[in-house]
C-alpha atoms as a PDB file:
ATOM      1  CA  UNK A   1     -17.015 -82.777  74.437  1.00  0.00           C
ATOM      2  CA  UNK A   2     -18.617 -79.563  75.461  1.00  0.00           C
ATOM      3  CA  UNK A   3     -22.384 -80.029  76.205  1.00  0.00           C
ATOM      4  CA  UNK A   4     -24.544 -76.516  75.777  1.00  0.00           C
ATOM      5  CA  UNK A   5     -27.466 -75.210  77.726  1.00  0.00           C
ATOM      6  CA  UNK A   6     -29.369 -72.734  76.683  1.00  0.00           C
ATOM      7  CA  UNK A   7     -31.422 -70.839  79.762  1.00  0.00           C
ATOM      8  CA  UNK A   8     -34.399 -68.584  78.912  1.00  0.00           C
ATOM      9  CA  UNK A   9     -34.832 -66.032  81.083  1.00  0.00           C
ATOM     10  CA  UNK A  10     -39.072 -65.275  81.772  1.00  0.00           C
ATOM     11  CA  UNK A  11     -38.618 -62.848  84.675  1.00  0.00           C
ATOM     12  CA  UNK A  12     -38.993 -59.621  82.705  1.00  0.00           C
ATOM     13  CA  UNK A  13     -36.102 -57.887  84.461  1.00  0.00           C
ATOM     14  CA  UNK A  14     -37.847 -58.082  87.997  1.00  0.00           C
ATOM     15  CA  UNK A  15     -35.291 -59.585  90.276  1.00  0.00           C
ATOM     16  CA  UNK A  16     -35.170 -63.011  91.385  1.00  0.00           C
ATOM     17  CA  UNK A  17     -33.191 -66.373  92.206  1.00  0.00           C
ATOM     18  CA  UNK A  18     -34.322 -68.414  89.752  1.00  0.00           C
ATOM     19  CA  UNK A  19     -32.087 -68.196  87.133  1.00  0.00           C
ATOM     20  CA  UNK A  20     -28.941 -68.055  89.503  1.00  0.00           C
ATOM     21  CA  UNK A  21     -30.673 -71.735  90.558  1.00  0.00           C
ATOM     22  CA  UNK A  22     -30.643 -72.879  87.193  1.00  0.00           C
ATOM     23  CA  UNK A  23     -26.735 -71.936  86.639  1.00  0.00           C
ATOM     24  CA  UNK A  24     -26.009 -73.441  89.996  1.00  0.00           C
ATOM     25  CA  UNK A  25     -27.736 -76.956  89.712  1.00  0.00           C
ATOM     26  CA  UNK A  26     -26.415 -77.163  86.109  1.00  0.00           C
ATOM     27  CA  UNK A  27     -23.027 -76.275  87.554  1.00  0.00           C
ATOM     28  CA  UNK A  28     -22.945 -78.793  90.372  1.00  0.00           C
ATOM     29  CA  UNK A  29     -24.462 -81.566  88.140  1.00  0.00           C
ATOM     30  CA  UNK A  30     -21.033 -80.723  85.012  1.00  0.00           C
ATOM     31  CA  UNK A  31     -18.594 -80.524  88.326  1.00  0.00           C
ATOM     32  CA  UNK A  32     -20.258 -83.989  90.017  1.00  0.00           C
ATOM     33  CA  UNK A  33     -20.317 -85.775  86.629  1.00  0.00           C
ATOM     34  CA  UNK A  34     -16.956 -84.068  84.695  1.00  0.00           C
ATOM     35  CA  UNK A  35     -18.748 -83.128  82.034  1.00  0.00           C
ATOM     36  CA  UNK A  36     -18.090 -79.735  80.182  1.00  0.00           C
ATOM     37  CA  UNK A  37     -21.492 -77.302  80.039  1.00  0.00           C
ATOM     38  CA  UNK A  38     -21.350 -74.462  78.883  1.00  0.00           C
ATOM     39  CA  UNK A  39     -24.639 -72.097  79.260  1.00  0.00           C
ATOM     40  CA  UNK A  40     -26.080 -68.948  77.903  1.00  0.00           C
ATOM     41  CA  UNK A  41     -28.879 -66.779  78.766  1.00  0.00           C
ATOM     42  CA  UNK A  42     -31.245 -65.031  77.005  1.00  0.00           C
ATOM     43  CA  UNK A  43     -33.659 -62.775  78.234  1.00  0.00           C
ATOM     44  CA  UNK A  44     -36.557 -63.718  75.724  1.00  0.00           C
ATOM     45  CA  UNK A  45     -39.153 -61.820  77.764  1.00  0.00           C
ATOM     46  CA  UNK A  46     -37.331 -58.630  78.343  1.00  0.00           C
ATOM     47  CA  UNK A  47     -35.015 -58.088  75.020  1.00  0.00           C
ATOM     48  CA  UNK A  48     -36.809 -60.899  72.641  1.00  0.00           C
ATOM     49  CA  UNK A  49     -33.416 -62.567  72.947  1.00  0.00           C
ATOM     50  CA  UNK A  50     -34.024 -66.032  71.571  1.00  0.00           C
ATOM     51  CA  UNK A  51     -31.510 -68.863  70.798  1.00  0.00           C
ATOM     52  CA  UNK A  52     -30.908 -70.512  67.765  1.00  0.00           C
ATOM     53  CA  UNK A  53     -31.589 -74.386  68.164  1.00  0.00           C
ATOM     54  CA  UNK A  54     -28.702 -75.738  66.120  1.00  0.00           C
ATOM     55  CA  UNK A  55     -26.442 -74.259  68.749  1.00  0.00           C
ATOM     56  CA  UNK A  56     -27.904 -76.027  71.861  1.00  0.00           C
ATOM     57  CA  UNK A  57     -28.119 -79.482  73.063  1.00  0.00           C
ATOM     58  CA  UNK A  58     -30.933 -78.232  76.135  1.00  0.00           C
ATOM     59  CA  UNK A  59     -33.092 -75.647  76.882  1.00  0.00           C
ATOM     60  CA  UNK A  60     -34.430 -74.562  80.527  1.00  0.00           C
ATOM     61  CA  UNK A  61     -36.780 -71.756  80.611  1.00  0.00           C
ATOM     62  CA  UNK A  62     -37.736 -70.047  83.772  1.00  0.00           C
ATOM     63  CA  UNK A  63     -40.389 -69.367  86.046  1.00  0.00           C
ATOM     64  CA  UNK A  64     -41.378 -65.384  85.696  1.00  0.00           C
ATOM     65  CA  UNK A  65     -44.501 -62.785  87.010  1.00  0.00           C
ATOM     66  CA  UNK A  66     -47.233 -62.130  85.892  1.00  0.00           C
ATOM     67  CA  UNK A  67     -50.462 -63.450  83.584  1.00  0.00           C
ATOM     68  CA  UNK A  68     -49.541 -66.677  81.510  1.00  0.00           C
ATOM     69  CA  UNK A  69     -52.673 -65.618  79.472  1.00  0.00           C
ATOM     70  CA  UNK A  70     -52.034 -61.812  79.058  1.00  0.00           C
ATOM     71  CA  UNK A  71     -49.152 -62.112  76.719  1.00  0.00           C
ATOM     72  CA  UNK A  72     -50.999 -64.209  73.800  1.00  0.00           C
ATOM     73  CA  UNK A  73     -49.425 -62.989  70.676  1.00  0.00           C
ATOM     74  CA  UNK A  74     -46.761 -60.672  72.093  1.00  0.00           C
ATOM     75  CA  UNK A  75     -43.198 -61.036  70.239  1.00  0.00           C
ATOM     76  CA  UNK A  76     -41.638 -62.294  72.928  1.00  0.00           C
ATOM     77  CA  UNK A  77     -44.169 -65.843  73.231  1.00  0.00           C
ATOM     78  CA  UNK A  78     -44.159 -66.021  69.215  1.00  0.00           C
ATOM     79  CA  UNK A  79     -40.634 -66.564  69.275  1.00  0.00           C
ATOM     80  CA  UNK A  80     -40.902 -68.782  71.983  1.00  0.00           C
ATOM     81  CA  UNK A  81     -43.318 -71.000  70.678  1.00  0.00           C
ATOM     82  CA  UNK A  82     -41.488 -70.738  67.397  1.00  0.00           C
ATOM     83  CA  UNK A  83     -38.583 -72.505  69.196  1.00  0.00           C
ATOM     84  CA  UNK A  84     -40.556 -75.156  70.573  1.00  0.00           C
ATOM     85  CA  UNK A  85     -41.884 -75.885  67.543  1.00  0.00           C
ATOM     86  CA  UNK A  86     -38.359 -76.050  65.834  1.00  0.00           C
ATOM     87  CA  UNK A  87     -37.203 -78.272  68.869  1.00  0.00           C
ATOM     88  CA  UNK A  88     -40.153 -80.557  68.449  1.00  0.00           C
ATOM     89  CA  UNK A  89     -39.142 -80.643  64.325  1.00  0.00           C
ATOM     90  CA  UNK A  90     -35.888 -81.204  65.256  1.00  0.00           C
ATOM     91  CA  UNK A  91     -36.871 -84.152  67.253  1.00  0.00           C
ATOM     92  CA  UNK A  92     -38.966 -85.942  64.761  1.00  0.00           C
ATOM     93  CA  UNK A  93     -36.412 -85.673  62.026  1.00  0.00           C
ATOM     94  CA  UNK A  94     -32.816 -86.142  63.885  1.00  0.00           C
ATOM     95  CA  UNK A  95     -31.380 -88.759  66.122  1.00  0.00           C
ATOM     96  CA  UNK A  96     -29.657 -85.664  67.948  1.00  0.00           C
ATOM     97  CA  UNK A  97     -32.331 -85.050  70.066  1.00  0.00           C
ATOM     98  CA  UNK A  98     -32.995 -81.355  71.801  1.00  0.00           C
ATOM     99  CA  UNK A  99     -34.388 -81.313  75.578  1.00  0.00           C
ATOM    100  CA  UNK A 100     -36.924 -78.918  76.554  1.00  0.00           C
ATOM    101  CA  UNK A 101     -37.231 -78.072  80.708  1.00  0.00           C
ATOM    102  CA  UNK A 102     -40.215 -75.562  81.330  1.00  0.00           C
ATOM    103  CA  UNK A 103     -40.370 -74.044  85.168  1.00  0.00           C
ATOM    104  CA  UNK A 104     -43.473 -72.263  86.216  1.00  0.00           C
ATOM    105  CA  UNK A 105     -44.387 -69.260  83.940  1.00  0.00           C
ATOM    106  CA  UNK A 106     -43.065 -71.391  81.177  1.00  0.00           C
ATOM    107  CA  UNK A 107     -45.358 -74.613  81.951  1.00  0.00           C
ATOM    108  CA  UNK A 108     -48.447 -72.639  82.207  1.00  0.00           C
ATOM    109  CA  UNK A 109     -47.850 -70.426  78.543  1.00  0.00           C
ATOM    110  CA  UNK A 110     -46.885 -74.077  77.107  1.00  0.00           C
ATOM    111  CA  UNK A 111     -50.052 -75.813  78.632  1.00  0.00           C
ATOM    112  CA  UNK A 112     -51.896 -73.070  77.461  1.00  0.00           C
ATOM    113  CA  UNK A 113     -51.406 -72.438  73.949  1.00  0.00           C
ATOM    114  CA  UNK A 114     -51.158 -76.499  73.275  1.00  0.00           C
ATOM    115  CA  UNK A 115     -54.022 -76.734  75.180  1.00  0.00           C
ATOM    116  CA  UNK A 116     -53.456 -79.355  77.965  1.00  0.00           C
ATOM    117  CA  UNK A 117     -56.704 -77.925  80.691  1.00  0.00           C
ATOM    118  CA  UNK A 118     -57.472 -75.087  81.436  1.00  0.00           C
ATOM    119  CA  UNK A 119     -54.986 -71.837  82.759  1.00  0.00           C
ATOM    120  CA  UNK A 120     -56.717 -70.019  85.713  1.00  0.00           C
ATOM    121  CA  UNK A 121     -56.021 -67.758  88.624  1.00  0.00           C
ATOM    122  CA  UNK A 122     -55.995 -69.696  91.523  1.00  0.00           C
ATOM    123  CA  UNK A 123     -58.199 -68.670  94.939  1.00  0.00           C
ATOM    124  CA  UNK A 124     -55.203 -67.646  96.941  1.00  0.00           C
ATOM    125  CA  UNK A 125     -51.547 -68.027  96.434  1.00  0.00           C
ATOM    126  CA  UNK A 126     -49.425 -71.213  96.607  1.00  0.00           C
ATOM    127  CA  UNK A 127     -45.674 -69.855  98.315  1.00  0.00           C
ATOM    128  CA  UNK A 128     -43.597 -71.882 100.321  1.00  0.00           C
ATOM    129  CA  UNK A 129     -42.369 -75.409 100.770  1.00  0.00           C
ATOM    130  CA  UNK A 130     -45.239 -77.971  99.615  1.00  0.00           C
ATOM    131  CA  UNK A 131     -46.410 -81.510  99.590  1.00  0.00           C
ATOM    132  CA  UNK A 132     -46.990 -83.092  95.946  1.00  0.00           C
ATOM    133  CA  UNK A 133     -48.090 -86.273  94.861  1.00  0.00           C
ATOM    134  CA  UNK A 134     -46.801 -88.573  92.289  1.00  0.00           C
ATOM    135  CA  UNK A 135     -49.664 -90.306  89.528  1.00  0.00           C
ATOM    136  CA  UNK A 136     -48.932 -93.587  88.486  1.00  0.00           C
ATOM    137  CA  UNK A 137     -47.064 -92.065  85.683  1.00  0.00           C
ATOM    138  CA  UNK A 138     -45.131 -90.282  87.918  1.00  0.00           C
ATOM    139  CA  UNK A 139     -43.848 -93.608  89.795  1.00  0.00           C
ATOM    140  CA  UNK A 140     -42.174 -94.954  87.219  1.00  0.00           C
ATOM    141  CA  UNK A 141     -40.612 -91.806  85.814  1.00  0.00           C
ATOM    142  CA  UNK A 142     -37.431 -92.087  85.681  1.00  0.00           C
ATOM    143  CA  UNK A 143     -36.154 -88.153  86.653  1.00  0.00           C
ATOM    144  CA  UNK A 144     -38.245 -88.136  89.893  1.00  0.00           C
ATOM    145  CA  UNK A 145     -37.649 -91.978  90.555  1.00  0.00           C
ATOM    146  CA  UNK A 146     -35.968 -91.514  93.730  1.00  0.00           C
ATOM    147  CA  UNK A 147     -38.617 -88.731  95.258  1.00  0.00           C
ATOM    148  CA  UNK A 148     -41.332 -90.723  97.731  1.00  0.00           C
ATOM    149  CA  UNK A 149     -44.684 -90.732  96.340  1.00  0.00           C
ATOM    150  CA  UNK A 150     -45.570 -87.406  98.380  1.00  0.00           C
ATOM    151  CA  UNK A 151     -42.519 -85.173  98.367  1.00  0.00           C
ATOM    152  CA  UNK A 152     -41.530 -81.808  99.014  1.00  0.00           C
ATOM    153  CA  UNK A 153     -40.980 -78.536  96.246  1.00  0.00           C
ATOM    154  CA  UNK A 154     -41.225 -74.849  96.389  1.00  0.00           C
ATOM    155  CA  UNK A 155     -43.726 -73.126  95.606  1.00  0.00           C
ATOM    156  CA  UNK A 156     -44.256 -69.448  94.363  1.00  0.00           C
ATOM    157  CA  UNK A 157     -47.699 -68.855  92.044  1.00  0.00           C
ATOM    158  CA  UNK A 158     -50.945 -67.124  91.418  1.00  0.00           C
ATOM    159  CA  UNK A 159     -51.689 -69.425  88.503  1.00  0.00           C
ATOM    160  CA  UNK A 160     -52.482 -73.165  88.149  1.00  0.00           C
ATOM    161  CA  UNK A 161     -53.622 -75.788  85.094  1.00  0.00           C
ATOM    162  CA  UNK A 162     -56.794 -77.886  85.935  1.00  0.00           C
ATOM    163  CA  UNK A 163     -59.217 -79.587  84.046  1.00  0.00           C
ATOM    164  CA  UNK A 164     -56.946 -81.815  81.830  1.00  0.00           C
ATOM    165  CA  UNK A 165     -57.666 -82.034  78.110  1.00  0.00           C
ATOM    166  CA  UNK A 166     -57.559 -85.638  77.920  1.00  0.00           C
ATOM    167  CA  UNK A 167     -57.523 -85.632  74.179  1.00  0.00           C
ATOM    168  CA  UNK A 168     -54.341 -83.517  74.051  1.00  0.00           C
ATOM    169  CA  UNK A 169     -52.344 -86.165  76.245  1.00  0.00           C
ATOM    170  CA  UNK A 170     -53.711 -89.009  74.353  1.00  0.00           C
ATOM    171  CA  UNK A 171     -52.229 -87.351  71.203  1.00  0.00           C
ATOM    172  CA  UNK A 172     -49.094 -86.002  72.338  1.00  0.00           C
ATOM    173  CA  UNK A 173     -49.020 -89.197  74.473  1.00  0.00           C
ATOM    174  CA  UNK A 174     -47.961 -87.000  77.618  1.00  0.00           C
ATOM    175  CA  UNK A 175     -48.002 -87.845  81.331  1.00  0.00           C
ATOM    176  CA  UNK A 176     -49.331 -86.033  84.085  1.00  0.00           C
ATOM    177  CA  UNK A 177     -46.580 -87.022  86.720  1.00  0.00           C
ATOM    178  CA  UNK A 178     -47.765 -84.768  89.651  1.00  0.00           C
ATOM    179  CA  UNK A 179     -50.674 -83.086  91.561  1.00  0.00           C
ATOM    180  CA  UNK A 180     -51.471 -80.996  93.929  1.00  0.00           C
ATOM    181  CA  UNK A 181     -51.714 -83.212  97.639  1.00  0.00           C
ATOM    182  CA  UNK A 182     -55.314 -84.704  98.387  1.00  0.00           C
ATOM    183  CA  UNK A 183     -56.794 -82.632 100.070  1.00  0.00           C
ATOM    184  CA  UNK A 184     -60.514 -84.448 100.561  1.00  0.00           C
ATOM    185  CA  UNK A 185     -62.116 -81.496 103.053  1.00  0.00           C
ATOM    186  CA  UNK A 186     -61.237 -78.492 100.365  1.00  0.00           C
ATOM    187  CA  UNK A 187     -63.803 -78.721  97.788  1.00  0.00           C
ATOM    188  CA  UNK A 188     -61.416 -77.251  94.891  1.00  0.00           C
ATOM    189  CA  UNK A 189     -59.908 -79.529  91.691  1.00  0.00           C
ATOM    190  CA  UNK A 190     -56.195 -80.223  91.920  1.00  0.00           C
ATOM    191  CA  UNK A 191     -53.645 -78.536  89.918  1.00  0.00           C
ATOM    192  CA  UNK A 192     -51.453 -80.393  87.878  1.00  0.00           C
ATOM    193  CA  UNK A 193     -48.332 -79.831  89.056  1.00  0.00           C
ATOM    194  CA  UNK A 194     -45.664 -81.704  86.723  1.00  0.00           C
ATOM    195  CA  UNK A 195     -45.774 -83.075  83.356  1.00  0.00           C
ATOM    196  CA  UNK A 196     -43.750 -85.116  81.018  1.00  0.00           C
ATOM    197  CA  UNK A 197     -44.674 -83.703  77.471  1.00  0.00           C
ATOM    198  CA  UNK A 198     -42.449 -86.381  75.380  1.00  0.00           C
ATOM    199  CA  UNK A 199     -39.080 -88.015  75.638  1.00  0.00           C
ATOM    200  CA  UNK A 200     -37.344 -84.767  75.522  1.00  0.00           C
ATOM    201  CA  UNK A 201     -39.919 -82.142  77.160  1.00  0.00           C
ATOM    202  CA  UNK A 202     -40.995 -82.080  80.982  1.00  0.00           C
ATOM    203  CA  UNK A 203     -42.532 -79.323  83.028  1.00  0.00           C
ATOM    204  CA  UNK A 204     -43.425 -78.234  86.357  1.00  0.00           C
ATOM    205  CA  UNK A 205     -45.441 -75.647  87.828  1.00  0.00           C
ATOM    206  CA  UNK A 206     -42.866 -75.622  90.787  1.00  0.00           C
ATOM    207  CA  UNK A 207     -39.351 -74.776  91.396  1.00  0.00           C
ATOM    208  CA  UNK A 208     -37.140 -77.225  90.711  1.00  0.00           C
ATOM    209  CA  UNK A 209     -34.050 -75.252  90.761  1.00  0.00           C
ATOM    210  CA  UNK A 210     -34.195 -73.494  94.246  1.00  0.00           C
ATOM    211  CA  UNK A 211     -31.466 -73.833  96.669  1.00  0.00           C
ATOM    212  CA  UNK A 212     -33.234 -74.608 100.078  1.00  0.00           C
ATOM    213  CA  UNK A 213     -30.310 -73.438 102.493  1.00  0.00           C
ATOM    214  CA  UNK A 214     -29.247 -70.592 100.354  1.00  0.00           C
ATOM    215  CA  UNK A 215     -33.023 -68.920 100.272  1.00  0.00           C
ATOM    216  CA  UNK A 216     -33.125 -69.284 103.916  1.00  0.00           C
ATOM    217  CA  UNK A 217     -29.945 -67.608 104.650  1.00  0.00           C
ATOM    218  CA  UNK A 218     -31.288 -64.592 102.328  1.00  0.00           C
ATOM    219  CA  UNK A 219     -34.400 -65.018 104.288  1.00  0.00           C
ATOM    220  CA  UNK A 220     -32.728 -64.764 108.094  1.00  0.00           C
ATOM    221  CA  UNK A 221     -30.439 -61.901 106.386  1.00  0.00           C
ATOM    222  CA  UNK A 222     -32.628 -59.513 104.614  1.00  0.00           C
ATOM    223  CA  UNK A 223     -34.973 -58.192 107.679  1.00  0.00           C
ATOM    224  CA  UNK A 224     -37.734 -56.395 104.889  1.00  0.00           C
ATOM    225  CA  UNK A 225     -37.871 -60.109 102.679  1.00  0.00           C
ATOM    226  CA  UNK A 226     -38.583 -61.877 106.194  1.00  0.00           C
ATOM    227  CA  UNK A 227     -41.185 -59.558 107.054  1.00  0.00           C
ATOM    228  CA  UNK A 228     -43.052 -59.425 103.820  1.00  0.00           C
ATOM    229  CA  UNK A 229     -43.222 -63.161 104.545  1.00  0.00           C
ATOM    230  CA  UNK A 230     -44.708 -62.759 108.031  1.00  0.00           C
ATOM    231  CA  UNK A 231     -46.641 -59.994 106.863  1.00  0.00           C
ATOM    232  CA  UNK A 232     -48.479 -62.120 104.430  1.00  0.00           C
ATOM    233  CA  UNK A 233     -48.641 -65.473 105.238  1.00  0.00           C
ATOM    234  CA  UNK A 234     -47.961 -65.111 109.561  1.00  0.00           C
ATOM    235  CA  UNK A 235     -45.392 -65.855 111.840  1.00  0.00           C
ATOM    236  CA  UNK A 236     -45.914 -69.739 111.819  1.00  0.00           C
ATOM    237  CA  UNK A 237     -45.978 -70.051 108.430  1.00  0.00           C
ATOM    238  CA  UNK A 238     -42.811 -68.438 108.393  1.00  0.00           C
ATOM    239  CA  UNK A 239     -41.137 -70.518 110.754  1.00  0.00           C
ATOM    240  CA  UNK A 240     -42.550 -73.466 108.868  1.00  0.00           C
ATOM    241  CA  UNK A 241     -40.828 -72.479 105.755  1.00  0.00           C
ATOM    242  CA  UNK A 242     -37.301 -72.067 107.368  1.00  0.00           C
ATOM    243  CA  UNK A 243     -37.482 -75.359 108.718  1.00  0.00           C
ATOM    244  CA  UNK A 244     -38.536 -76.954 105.998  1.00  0.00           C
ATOM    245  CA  UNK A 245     -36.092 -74.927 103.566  1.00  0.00           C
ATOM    246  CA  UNK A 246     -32.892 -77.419 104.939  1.00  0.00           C
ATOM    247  CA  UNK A 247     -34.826 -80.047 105.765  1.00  0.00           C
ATOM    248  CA  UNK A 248     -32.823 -83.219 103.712  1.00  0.00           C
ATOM    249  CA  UNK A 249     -35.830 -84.882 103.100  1.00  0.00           C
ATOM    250  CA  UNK A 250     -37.657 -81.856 101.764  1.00  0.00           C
ATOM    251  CA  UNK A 251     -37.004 -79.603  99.431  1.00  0.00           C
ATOM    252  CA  UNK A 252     -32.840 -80.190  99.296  1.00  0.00           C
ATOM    253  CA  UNK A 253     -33.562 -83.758  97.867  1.00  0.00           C
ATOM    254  CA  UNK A 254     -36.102 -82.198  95.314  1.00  0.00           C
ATOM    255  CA  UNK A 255     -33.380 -80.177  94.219  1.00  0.00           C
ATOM    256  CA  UNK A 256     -30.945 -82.893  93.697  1.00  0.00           C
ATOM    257  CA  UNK A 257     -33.157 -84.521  91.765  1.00  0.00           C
ATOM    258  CA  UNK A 258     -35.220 -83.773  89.164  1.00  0.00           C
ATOM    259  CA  UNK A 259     -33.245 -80.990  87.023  1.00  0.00           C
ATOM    260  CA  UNK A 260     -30.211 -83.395  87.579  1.00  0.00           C
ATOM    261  CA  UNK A 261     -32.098 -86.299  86.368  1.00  0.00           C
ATOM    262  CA  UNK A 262     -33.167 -84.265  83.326  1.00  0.00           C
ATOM    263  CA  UNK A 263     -30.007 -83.435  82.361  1.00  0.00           C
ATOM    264  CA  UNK A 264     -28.629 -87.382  82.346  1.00  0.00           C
ATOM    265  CA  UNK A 265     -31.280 -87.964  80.045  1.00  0.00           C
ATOM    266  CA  UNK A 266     -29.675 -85.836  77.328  1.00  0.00           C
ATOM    267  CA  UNK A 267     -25.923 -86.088  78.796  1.00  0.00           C
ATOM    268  CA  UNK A 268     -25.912 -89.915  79.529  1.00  0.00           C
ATOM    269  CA  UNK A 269     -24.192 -89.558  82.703  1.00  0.00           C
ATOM    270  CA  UNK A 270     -25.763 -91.893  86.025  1.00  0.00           C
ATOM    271  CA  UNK A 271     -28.549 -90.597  87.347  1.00  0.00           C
ATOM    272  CA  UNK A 272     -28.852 -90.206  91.024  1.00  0.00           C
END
């Protein structure tokens, strides 16, 4: 049987490794479990390419630059939220469920316009390797099951979601399954970092898909990346983030785990 991914592409043509992340967990997971995936990708943000949902059994759309409130109304977030919404009908009336992964830029235009809190710019910006911390919700979930109650993701963003609309989850009956870590001596709210929408729709504000050893290579490699790093965040931080990038009990396990995980739910092969 030949399962089919779908892969929206939100980075506007500006280069990055997010969708090559995507292709590579989702290639890894079909080798691992013997399945047959096939993917496509459209690049909804730059073209208006958008899939037709009869044709695809999941759909992962990416993290991407930019304002998640600036494009309100353009083309390109119409006909996203036109597939969501044929997803979601698809979903009430068929037993052949569709699964919906949002990364980053995709979480915060989906929080926003079904209003789950509120969409702000955040004081500084969140980049590197991170600690996050499961809810309640979040220990019994089933895709990050296996991740400690404070684990390690990446983390690349100017944006957050705070202020949950409690009404919204109550209706939807959604989960938030991770925050932001405590941090009691910084008087700021915590950002919702991960949420399970339904069954068949999760989100993160992080990056599930990077490749921790493969970004470090590129980082040791390409001299003007590095710097820009150092250049921004200092030397230590830096250094922090290359250790932590192949760290097995960081960011490699995150990896293995949640988009993985995500896609047993819909291909019904073990999870990890």
């Amino acid at each position: 049987m030949n399962h089919k991914i779908a892969i929206l592409d939100l980075y506007n043509g500006n280069v990055n490794r997010g969708i090559k992340g995507i292709i590579n967990v989702i290639e890894r997971y079909a080798s691992v479990n013997q399945l047959t995936i096939t993917y496509e990708v459209f690049n909804l943000r730059g073209n208006n390419e958008i899939p037709e949902v009869s044709n695809f059994d999941m759909f992962i759309s990416s993290g991407g630059p930019g304002s998640p409130i600036d494009s309100k109304g353009s083309e390109w977030e119409n006909r996203f939220f036109n597939l969501v919404e044929a997803i979601k009908a698809n979903n009430i009336k068929s037993s052949d469920k569709k699964y919906l992964f949002l990364i980053c830029h995709s979480f915060q235009i989906y929080c926003r316009y079904y209003n789950y809190g509120l969409v702000c710019e955040r004081k500084s910006t969140s980049y590197g390797v991170v600690p996050v911390n499961k809810t309640i919700a979040g220990l019994r979930d089933k895709i990050i099951k296996n991740l400690s109650s404070l684990f390690y993701v990446f983390d690349n963003r100017n944006w957050q979601i705070i202020e949950p609309n409690l009404n919204a989850f109550f209706e939807t009956n959604a989960e938030i399954l991770v925050m932001e870590k405590e941090r009691p001596n910084i008087p700021l709210e915590r950002a919702i970092t991960a949420i399970r929408f339904s069954d068949e729709i999760y989100g993160t504000q992080f990056h599930p898909e990077v490749d921790g050893p493969e970004l470090k290579e590129i980082l040791i490699n390409d001299t003007n990346k590095g710097n820009e790093i150092k250049q921004k965040y200092g030397d230590a931080k830096y250094q922090q983030l290359l250790e932590f990038l192949d760290d097995p009990e960081k960011l490699i396990l995150t990896q293995e785990e949640i988009l993985p995980n995500f896609l047993s739910k819909k291909f019904g092969k073990s999870e990890n």
